[in-house]
N, C-alpha and C. Protein backbone atom coordinates (compact mmCIF):
# COMPACT_ATOMS: atom_id res chain seq x y z
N UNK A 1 -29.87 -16.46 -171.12
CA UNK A 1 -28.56 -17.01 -171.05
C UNK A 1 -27.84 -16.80 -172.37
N UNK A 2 -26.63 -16.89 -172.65
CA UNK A 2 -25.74 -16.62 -173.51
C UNK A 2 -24.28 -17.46 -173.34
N UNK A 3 -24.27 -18.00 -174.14
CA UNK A 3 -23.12 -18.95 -174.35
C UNK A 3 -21.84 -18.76 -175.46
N UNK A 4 -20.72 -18.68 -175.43
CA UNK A 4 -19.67 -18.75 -176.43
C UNK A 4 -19.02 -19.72 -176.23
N UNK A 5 -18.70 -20.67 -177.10
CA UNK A 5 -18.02 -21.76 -177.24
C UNK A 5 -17.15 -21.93 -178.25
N UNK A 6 -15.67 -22.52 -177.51
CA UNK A 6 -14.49 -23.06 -179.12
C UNK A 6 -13.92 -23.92 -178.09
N UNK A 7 -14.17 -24.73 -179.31
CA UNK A 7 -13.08 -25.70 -178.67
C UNK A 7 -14.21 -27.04 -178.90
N UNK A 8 -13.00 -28.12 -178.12
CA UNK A 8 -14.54 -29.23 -177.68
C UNK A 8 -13.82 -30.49 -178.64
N UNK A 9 -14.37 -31.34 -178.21
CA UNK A 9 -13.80 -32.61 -179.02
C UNK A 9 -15.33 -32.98 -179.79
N UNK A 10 -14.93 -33.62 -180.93
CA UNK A 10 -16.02 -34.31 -181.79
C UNK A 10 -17.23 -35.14 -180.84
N UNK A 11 -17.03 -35.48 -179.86
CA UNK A 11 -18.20 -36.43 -179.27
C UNK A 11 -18.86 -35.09 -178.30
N UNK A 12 -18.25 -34.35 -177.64
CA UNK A 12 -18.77 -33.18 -177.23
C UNK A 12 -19.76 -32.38 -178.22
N UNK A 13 -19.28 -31.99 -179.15
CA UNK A 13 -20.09 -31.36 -179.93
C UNK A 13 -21.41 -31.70 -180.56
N UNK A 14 -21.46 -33.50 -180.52
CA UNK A 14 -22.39 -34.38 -180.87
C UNK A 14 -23.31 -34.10 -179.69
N UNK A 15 -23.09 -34.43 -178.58
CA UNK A 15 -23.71 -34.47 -178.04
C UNK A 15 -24.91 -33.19 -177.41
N UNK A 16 -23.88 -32.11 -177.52
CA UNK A 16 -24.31 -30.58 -177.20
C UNK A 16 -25.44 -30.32 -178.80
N UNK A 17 -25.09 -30.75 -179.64
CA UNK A 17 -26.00 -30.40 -180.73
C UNK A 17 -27.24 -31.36 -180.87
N UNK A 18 -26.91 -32.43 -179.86
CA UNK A 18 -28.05 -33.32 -179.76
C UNK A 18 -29.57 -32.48 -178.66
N UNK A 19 -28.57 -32.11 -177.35
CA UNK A 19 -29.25 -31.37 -176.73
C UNK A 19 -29.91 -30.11 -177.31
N UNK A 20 -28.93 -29.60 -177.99
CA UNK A 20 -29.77 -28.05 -178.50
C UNK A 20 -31.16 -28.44 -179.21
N UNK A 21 -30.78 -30.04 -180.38
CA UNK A 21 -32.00 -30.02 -180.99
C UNK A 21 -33.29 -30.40 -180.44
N UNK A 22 -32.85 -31.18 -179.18
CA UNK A 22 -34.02 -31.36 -178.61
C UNK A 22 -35.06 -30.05 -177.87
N UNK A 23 -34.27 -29.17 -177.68
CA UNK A 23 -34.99 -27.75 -176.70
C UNK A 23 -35.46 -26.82 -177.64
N UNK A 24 -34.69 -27.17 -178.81
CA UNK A 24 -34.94 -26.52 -180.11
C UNK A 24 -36.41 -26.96 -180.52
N UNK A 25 -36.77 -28.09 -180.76
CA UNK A 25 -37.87 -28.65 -181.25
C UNK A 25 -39.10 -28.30 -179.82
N UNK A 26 -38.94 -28.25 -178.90
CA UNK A 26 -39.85 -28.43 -177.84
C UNK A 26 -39.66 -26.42 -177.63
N UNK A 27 -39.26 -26.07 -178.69
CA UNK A 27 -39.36 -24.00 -178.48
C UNK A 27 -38.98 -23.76 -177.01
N UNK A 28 -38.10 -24.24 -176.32
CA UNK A 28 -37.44 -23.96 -175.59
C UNK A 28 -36.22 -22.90 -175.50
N UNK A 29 -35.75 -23.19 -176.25
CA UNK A 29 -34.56 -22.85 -176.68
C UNK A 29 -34.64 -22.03 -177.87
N UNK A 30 -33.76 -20.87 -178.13
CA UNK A 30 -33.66 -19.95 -179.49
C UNK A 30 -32.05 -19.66 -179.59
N UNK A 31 -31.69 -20.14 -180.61
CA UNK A 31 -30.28 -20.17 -181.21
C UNK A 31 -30.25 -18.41 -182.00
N UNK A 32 -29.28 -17.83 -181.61
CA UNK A 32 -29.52 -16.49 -182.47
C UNK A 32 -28.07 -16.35 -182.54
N UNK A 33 -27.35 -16.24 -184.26
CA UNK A 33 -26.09 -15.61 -184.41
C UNK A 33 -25.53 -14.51 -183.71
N UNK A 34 -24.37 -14.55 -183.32
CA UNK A 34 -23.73 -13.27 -182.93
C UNK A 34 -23.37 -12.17 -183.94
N UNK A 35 -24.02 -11.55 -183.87
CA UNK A 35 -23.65 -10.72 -184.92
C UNK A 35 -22.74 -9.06 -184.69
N UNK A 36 -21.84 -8.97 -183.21
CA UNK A 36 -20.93 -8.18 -182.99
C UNK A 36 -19.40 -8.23 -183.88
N UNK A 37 -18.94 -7.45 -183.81
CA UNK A 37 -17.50 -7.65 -184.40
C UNK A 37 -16.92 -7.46 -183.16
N UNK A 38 -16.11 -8.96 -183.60
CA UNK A 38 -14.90 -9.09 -182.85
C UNK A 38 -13.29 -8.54 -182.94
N UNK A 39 -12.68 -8.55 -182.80
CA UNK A 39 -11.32 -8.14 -183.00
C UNK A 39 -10.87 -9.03 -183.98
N UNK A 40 -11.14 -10.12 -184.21
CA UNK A 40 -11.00 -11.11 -185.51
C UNK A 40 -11.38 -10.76 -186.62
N UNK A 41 -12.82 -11.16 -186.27
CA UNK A 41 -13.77 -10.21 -187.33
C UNK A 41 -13.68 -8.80 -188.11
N UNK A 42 -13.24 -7.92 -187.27
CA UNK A 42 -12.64 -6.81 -187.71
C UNK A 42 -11.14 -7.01 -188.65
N UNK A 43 -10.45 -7.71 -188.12
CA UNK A 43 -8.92 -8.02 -188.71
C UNK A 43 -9.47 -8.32 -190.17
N UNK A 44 -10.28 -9.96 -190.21
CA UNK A 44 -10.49 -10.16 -191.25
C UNK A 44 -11.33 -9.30 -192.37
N UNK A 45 -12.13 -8.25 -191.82
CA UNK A 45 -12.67 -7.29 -192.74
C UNK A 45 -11.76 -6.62 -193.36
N UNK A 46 -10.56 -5.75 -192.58
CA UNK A 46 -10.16 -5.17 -192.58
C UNK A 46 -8.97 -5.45 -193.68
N UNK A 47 -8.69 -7.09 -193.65
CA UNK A 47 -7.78 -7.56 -195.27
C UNK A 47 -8.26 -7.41 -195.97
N UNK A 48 -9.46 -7.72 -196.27
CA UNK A 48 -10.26 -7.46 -197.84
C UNK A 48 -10.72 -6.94 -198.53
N UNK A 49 -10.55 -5.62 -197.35
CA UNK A 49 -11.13 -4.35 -198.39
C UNK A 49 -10.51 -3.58 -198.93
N UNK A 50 -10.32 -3.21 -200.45
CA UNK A 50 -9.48 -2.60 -201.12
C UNK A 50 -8.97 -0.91 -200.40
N UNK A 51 -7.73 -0.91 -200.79
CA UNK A 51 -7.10 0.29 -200.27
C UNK A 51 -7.99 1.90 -199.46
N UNK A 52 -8.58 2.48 -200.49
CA UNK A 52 -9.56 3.48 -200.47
C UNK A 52 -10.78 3.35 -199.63
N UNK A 53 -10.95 2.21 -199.30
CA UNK A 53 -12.20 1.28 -198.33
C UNK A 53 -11.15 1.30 -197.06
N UNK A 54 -10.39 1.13 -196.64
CA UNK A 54 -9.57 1.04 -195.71
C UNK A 54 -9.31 2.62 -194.88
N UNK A 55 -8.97 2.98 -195.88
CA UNK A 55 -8.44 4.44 -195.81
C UNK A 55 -9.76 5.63 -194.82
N UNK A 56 -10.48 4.89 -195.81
CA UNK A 56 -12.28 5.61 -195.27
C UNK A 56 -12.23 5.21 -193.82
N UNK A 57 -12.51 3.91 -193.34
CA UNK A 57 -12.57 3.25 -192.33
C UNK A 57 -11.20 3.55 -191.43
N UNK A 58 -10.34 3.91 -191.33
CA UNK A 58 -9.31 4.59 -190.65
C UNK A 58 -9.28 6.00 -190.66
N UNK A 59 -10.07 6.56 -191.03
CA UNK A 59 -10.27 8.18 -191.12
C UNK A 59 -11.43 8.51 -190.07
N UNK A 60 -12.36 7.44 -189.97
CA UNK A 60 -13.58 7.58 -189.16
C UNK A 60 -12.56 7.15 -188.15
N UNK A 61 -12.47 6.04 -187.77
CA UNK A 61 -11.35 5.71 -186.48
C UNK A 61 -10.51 6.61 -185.82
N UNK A 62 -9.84 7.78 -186.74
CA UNK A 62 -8.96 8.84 -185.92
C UNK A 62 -9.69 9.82 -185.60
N UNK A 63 -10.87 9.63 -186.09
CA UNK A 63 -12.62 10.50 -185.16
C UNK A 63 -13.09 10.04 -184.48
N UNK A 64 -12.55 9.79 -183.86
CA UNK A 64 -13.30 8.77 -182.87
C UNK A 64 -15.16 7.97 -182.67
N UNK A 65 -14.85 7.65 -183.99
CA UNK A 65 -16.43 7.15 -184.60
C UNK A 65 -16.96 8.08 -185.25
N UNK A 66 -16.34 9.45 -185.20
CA UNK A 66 -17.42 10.29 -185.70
C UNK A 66 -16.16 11.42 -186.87
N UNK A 67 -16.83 10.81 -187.91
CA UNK A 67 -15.54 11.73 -188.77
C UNK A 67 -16.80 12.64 -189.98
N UNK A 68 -16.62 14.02 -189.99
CA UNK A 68 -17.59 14.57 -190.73
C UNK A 68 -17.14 14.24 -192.09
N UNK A 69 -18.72 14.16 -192.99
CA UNK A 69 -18.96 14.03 -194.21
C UNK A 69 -18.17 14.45 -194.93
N UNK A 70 -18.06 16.26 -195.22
CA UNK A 70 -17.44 16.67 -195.74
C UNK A 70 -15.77 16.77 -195.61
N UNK A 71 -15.28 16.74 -194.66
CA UNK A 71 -13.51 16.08 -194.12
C UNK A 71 -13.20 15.00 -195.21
N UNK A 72 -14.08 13.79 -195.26
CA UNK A 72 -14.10 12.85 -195.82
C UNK A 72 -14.17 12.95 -196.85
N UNK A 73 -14.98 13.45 -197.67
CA UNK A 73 -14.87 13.67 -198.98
C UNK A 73 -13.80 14.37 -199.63
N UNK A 74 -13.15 15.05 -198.84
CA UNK A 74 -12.11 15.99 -199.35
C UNK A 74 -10.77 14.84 -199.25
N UNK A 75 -10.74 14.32 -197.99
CA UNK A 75 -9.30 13.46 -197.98
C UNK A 75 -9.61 12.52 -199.16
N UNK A 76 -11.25 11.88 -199.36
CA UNK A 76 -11.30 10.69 -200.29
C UNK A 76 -11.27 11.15 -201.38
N UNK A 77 -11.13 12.76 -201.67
CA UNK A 77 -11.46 12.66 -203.42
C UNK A 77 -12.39 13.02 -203.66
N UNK A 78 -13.66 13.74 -203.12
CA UNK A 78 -14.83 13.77 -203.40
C UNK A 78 -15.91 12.53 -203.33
N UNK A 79 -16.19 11.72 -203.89
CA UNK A 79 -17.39 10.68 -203.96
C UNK A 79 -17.25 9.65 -203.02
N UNK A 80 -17.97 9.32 -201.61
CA UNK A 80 -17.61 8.21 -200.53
C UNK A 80 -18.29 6.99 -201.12
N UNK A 81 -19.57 7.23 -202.62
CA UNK A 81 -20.32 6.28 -202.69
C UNK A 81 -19.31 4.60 -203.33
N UNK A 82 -18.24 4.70 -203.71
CA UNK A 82 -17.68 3.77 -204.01
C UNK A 82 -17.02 3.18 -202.30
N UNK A 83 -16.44 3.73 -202.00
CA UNK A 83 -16.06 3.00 -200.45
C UNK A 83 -17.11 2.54 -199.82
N UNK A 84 -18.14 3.52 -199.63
CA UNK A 84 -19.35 2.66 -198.61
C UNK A 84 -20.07 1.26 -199.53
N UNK A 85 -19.95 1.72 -200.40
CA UNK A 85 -20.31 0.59 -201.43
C UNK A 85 -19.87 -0.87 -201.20
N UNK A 86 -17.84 -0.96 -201.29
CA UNK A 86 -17.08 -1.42 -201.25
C UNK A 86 -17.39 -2.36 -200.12
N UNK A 87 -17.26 -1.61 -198.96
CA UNK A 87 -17.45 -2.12 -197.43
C UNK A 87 -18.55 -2.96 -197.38
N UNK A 88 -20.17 -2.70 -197.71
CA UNK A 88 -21.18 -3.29 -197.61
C UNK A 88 -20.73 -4.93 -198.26
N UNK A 89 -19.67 -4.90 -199.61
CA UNK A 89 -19.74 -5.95 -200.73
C UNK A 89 -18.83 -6.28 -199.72
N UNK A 90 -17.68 -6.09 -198.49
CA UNK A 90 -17.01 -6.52 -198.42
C UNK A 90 -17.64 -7.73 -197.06
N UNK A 91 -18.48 -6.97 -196.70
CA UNK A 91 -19.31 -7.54 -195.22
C UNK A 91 -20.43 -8.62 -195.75
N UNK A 92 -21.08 -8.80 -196.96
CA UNK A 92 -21.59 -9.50 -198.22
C UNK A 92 -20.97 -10.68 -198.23
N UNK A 93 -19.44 -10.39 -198.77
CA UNK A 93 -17.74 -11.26 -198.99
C UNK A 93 -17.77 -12.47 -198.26
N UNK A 94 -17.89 -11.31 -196.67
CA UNK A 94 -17.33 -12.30 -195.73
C UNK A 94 -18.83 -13.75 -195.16
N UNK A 95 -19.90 -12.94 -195.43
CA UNK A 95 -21.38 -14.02 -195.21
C UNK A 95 -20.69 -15.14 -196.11
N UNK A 96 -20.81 -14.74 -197.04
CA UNK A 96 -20.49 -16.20 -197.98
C UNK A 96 -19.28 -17.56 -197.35
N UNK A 97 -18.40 -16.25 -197.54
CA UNK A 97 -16.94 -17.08 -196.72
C UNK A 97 -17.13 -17.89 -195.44
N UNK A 98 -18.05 -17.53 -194.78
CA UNK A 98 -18.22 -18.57 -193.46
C UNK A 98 -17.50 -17.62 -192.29
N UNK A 99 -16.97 -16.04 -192.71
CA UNK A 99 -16.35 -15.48 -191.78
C UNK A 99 -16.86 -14.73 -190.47
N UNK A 100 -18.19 -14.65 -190.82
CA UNK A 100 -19.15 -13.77 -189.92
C UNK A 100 -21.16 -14.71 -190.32
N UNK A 101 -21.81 -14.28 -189.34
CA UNK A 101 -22.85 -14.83 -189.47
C UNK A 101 -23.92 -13.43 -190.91
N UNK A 102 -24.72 -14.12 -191.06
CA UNK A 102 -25.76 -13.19 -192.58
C UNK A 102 -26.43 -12.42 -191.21
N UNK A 103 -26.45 -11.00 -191.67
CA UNK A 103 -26.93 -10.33 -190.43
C UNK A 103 -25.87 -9.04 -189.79
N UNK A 104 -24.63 -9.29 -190.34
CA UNK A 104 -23.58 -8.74 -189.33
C UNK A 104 -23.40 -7.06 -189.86
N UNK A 105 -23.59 -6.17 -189.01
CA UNK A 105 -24.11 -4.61 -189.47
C UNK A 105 -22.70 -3.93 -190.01
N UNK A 106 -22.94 -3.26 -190.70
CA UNK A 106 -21.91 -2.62 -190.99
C UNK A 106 -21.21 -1.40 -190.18
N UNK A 107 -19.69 -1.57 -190.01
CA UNK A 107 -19.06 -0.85 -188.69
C UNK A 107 -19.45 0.10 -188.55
N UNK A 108 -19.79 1.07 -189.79
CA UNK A 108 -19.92 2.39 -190.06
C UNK A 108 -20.88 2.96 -190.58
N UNK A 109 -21.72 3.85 -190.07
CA UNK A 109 -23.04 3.87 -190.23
C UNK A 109 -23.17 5.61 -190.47
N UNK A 110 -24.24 6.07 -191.66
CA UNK A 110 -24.57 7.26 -192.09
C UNK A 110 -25.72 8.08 -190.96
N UNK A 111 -24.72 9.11 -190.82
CA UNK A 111 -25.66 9.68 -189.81
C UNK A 111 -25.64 11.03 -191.13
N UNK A 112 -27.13 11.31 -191.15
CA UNK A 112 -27.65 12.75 -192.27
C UNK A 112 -27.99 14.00 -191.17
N UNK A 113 -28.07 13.79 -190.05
CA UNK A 113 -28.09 15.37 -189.16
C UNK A 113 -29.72 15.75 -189.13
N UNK A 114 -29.93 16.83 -189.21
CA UNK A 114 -30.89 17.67 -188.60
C UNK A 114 -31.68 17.17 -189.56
N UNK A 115 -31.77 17.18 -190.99
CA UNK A 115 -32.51 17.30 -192.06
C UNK A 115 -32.11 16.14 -192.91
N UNK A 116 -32.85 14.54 -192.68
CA UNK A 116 -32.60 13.17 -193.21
C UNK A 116 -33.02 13.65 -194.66
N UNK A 117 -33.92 14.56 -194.80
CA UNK A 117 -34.63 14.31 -196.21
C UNK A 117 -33.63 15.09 -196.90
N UNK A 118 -32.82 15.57 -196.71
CA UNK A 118 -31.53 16.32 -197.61
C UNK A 118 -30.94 15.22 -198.16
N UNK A 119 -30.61 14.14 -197.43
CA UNK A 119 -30.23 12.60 -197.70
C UNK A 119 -28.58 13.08 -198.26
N UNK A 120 -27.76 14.12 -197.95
CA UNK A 120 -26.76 13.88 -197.76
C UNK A 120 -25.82 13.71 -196.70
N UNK A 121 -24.74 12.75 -196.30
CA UNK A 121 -24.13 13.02 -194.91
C UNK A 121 -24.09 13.32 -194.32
N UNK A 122 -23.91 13.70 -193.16
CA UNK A 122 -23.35 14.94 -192.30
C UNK A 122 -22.43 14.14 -191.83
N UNK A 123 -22.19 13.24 -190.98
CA UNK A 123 -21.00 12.26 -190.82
C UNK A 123 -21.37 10.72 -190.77
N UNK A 124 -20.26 10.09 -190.48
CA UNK A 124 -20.27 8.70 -190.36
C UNK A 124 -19.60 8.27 -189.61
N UNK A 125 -20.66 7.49 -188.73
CA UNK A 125 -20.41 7.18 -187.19
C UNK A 125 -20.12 5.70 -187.14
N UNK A 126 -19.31 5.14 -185.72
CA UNK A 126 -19.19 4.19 -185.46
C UNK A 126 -19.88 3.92 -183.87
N UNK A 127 -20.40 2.69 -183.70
CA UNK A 127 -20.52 2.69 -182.12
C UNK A 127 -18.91 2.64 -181.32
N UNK A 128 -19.08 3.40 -180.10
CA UNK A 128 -18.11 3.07 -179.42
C UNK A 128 -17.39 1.92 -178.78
N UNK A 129 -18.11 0.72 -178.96
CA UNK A 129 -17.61 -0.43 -178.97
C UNK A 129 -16.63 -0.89 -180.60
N UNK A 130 -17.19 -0.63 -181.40
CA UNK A 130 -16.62 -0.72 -182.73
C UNK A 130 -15.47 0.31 -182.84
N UNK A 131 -15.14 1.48 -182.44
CA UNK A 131 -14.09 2.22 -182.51
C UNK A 131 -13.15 1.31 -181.61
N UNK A 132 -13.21 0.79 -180.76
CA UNK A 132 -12.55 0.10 -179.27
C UNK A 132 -12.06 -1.54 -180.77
N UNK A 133 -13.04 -1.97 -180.98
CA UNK A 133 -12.46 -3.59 -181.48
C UNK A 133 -11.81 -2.89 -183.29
N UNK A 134 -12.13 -1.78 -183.59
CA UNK A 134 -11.76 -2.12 -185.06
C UNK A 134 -10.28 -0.88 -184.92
N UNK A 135 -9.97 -0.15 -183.55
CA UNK A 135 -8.82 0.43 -183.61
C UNK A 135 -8.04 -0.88 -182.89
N UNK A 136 -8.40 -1.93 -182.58
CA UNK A 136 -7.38 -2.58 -181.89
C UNK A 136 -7.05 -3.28 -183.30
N UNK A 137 -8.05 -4.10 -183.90
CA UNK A 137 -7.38 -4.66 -185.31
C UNK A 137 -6.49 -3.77 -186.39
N UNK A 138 -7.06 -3.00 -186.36
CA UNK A 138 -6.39 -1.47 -187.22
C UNK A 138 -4.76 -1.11 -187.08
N UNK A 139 -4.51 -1.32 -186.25
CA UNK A 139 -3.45 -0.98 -185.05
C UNK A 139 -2.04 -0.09 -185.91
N UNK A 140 -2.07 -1.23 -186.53
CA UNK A 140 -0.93 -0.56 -187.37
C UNK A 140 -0.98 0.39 -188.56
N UNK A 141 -2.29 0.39 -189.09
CA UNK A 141 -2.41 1.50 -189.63
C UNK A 141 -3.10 2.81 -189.58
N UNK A 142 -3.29 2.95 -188.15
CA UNK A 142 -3.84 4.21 -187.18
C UNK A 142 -2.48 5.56 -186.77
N UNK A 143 -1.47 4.57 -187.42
CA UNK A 143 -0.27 5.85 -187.50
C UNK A 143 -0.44 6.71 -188.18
């Protein structure tokens, strides 16, 4: 089963957290963070990451998840290691902030190709659910 909940009045919530702890204690029950990005979630990533971190992450987006290494390096200037950097501190940011649960993957993920032990790029991919929630937050700057 799987549950999402907002909302609820203060005696509701008492009571639902009364229940959880009891199914909780008797290992019934397993509470596990969500750790998808939402269209929120995405929005709010998407304020805090400095310009050049943005830019990266909207370049993979008009690839439809899949924007090659080298493309990227050329629009960014050469070196991606400060943006991917950026992004990780920015997804870091948001654990602290209370904005996302500790756990939450990063949108954009290094794919190295045929030969991992070269350990440079070949592109950087998004799942297709993440192209879908982080072009809808994006929105306006996908022009």
């Amino acid at each position: 089963m799987r549950f999402v909940m907002e909302g609820g009045t203060p005696e509701f919530e008492r009571d639902l957290l009364a229940l959880l702890d009891k199914h909780l204690a008797a290992g019934t029950v397993t509470v596990l963070p969500d750790t998808t990005w939402s269209e929120q979630r995405a929005t709010d990533l998407a304020e805090t990451l400095p310009p050049a971190t943005r830019s990266f992450l909207v370049h993979v987006l008009k690839e439809d998840g899949r924007a090659k290494a080298a493309e990227l390096r050329n629009a960014m200037g050469g070196d991606l290691r400060g943006v991917t950097g950026s992004l990780t501190k920015a997804i870091d940011r948001g654990v602290r902030l209370g904005l996302w649960p500790q756990g939450m993957p990063s949108p954009v993920s290094v794919d190295y190709g045929e030969k991992p032990n070269y350990r440079r790029a070949e592109r950087y991919v998004m799942t297709p659910e993440d192209v879908t929630t982080f072009r809808a937050a994006l929105d306006g700057h996908l022009s």
